[in-house]
Protein backbone atom coordinates (compact mmCIF):
# COMPACT_ATOMS: atom_id res chain seq x y z
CA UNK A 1 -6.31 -25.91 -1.97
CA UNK A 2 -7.95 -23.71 -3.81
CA UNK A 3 -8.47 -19.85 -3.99
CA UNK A 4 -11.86 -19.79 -2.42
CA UNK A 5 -10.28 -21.93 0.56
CA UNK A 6 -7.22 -19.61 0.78
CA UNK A 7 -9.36 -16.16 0.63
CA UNK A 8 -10.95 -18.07 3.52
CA UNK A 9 -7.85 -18.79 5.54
CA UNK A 10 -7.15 -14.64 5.40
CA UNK A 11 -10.46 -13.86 5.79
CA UNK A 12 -10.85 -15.66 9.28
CA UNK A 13 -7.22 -15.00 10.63
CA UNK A 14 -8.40 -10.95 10.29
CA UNK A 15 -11.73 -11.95 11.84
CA UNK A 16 -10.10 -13.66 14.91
CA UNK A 17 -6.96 -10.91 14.88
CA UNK A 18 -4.51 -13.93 14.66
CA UNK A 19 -1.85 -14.67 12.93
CA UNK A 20 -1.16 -18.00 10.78
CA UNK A 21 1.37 -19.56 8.52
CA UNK A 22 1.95 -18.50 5.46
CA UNK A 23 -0.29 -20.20 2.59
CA UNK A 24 2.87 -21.46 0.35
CA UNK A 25 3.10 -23.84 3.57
CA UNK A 26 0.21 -26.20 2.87
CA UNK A 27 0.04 -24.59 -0.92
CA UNK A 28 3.47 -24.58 -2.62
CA UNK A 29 2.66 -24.10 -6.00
CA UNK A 30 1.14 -20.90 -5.20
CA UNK A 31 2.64 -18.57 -7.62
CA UNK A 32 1.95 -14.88 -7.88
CA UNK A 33 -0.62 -15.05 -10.96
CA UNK A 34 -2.01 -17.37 -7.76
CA UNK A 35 -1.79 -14.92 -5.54
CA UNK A 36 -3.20 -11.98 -7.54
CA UNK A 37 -6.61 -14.96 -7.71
CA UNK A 38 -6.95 -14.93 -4.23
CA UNK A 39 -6.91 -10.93 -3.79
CA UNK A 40 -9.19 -11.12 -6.42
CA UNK A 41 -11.63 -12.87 -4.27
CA UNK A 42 -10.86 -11.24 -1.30
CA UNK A 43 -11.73 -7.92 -3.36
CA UNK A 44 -14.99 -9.27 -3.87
CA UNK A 45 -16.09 -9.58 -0.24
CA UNK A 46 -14.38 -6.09 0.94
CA UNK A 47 -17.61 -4.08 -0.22
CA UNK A 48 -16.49 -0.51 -1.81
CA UNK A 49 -13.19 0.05 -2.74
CA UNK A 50 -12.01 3.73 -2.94
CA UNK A 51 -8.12 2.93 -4.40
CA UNK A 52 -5.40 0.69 -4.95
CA UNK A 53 -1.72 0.25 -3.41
CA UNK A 54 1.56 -0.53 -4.64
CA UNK A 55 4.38 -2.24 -2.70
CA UNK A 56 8.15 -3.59 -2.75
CA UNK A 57 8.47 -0.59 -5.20
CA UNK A 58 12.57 -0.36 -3.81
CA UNK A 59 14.91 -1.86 -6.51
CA UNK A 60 16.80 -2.67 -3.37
CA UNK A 61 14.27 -4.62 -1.71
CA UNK A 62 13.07 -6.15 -5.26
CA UNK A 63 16.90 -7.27 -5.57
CA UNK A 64 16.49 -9.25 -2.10
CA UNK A 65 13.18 -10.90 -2.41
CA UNK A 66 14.14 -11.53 -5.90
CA UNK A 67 11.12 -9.87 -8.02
CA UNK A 68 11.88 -7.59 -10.59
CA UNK A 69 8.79 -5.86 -10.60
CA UNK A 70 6.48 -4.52 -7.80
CA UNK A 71 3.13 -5.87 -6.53
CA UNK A 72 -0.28 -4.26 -6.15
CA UNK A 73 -3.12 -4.35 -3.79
CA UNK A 74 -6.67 -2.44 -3.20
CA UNK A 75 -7.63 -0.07 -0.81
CA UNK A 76 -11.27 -1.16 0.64
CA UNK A 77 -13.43 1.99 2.04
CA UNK A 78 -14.39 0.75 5.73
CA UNK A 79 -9.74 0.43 6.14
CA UNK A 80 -10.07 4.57 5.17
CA UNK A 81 -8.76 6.53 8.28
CA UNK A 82 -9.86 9.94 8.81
CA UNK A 83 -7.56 12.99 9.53
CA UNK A 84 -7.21 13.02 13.13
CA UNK A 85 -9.11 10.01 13.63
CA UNK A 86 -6.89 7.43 16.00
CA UNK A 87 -5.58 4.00 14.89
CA UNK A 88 -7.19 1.17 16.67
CA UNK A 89 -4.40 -1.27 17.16
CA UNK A 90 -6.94 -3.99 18.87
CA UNK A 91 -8.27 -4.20 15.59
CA UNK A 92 -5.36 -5.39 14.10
CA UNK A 93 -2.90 -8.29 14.54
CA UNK A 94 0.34 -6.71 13.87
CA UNK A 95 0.39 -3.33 12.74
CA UNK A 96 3.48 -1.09 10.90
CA UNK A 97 3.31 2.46 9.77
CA UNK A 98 5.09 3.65 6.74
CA UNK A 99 5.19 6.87 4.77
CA UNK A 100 3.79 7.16 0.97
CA UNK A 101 3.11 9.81 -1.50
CA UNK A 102 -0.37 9.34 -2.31
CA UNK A 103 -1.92 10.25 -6.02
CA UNK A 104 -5.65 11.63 -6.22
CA UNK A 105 -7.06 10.49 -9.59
CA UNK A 106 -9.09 13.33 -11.36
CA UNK A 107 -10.05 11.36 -14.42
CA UNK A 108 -9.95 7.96 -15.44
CA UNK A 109 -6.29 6.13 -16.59
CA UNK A 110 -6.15 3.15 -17.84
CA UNK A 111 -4.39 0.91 -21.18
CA UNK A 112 -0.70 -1.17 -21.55
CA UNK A 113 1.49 2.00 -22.54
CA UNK A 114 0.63 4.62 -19.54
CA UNK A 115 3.64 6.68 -18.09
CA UNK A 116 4.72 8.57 -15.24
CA UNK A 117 3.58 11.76 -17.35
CA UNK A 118 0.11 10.45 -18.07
CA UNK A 119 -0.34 9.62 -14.06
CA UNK A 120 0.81 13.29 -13.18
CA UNK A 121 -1.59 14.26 -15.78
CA UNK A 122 -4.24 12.59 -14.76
CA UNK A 123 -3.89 13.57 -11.17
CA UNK A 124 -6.06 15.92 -9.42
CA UNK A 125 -3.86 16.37 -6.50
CA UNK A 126 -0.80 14.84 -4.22
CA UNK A 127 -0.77 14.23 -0.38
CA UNK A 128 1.36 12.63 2.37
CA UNK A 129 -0.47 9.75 3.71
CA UNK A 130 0.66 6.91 6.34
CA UNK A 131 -0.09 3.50 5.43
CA UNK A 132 -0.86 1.03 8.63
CA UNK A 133 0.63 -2.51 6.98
CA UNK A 134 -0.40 -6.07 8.96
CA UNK A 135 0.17 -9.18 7.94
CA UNK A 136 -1.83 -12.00 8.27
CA UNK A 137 1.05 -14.04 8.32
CA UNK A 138 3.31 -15.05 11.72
CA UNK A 139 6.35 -12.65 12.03
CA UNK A 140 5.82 -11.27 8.61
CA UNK A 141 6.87 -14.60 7.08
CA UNK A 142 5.69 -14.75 3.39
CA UNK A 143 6.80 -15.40 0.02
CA UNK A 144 5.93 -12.59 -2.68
CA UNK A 145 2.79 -15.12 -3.92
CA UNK A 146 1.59 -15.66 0.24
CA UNK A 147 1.84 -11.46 0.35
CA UNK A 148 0.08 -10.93 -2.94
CA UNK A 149 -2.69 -13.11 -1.86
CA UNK A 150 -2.68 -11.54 1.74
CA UNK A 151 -3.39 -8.03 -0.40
CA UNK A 152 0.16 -6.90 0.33
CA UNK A 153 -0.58 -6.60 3.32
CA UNK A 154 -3.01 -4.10 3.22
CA UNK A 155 -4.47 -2.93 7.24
CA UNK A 156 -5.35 0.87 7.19
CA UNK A 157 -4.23 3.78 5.98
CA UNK A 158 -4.82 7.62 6.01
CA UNK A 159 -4.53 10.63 3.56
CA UNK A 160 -3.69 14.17 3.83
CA UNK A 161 -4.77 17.29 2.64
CA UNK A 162 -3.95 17.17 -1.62
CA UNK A 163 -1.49 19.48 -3.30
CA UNK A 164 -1.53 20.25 -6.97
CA UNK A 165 1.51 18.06 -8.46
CA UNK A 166 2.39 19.88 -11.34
CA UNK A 167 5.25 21.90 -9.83
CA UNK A 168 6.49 19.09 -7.70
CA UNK A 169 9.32 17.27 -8.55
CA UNK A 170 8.09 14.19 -6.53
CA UNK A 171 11.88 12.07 -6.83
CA UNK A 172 13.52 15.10 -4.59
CA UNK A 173 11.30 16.18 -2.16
CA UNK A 174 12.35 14.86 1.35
CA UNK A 175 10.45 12.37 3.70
CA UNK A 176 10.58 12.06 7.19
CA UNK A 177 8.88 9.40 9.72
CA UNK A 178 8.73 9.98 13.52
CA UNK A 179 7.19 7.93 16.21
CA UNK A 180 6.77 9.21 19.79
CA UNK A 181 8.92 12.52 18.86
CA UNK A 182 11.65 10.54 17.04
CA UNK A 183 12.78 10.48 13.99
CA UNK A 184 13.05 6.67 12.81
CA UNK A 185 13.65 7.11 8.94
CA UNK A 186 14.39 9.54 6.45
CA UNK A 187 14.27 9.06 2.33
CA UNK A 188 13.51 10.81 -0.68
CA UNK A 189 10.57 10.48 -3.49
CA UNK A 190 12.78 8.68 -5.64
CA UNK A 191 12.61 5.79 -3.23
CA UNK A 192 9.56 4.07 -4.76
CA UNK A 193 10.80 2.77 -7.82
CA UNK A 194 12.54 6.14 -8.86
CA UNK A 195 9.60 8.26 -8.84
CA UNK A 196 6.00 7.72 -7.30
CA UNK A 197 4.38 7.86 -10.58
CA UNK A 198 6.61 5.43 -12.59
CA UNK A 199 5.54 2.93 -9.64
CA UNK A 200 1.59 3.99 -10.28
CA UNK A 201 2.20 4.03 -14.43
CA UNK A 202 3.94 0.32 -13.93
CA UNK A 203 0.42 -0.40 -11.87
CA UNK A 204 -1.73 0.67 -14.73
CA UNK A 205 0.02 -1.33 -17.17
CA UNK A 206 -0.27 -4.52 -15.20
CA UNK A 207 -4.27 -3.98 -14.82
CA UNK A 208 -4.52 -3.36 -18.33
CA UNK A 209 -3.90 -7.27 -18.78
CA UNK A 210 -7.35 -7.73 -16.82
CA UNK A 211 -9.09 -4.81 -18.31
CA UNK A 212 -9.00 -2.99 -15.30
CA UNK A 213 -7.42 0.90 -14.69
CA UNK A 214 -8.23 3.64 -12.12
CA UNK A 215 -11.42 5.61 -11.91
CA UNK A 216 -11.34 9.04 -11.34
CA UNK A 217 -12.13 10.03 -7.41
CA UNK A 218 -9.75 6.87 -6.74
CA UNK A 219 -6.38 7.33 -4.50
CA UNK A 220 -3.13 5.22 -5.26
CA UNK A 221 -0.65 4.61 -2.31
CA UNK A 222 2.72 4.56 -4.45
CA UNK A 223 4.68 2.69 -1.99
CA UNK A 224 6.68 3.05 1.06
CA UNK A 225 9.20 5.48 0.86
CA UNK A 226 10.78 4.14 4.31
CA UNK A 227 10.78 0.49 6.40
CA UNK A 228 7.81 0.40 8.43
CA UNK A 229 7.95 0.86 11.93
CA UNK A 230 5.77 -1.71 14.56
CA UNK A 231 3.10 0.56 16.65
CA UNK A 232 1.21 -0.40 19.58
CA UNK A 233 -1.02 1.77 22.08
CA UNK A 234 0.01 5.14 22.94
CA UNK A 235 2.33 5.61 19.97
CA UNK A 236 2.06 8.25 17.72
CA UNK A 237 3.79 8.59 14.23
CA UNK A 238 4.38 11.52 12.04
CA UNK A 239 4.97 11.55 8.46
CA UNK A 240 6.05 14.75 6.78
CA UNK A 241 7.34 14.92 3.14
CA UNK A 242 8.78 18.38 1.30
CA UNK A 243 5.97 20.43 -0.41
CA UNK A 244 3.28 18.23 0.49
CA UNK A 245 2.52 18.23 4.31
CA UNK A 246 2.59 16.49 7.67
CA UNK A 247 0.12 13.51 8.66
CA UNK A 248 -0.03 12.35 12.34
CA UNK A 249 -1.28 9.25 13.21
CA UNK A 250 -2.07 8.71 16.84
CA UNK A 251 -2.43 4.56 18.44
CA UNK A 252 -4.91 3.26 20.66
């Protein structure tokens, strides 16, 4: 099969809100430069994007899925949640919330040798934000490739209010999820790939190799600092992380 005819498959299982198989099933030489083809295409057909996300950023979890590097996906406009503005889980097939420190670009970055300084640099601001994951894929059965293609699993997302990030150590500060007054998962900064902006650098780097960087206005979810937690109606979740603020995200 080829890309076009995989976009499609992802394309109409988030039309009909149903889940399928994973593509590696019927396509097992799907590979991740593969993968990265059919979120290219899907990319095309999502209309204006305002950012980009980064996942499997733990060395943990890269150690058991048996990557060495993390994997990137972009963040289309019309998936944008607004503060107080609830999630819509009918929308969605299977939905997860997870906490992430989110990066505000204020100028352009882009080239092969950016670092975690440059990003910090180039960063108008900092914020807590909640990403909403959902697979396309039964069960959240994939390989790396079948997620890569499925945009890592990209569903919706929202952004608080940004915080300068010069005087922020972002590997310390502390991160907290709730859901429904609980709290379900704690971690620190340093959970995404040992600090937020080493994750977005690494991202930069790998767009470089298709001429591509990050435009200034654009906002970079640097992975989830905790598992994700399932949501369904009536839920509400709560991320709060040291120094940069509390998001809530109510379900409907």
């Amino acid at each position: 099969m080829d890309t076009q005819q995989l976009a499609a498959r992802l394309s109409k299982a988030v039309a009909d809100r149903t889940a399928i198989d994973q593509l590696s099933d019927d396509a097992p030489d799907l590979d991740l430069a593969g993968g990265y083809a059919v979120q290219r295409v899907l990319r095309e057909e999502a209309g204006p994007l305002v950012g980009w996300k980064l996942g499997v950023t733990s060395r943990a979890k890269q150690a058991q899925v048996g990557v060495s590097a993390p994997v990137f996906g972009f963040l289309a406009g019309a998936n944008a949640l607004d503060l107080g503005e609830p999630l819509d889980t009918s929308q969605l097939i299977q939905p997860r919330c997870e906490p992430e420190i989110v990066f505000v670009l204020g100028r352009d970055l882009a080239g092969p040798h950016v670092t975690a300084a440059d990003v910090i640099s180039a960063s108008s601001g900092v914020a807590v934000g909640i990403e909403v994951l959902d697979s396309r894929f039964r069960d959240y059965r994939f390989t790396m490739a079948d997620v890569v293609a499925d945009n890592t699993s990209a569903g919706r997302f929202v952004v608080g209010t940004p915080v300068p990030p010069a005087s922020i150590d972002l590997r310390l500060v502390g991160v907290v999820l709730e859901k429904n007054g609980e709290v379900v998962a704690t971690a620190s900064g340093a959970a995404s790939l040992g600090h937020p902006a080493a994750a977005v650098a690494w991202m930069v780097r790998a767009m470089a190799a298709h001429g591509e960087g990050l435009k200034a206005g654009e906002v970079v979810l640097s992975g989830g600092l905790t598992a994700a937690v399932p949501v369904a109606p009536g839920d509400v979740v709560v991320a709060s992380i040291d120094r940069l603020g509390t998001v809530e995200l109510g379900c409907r």
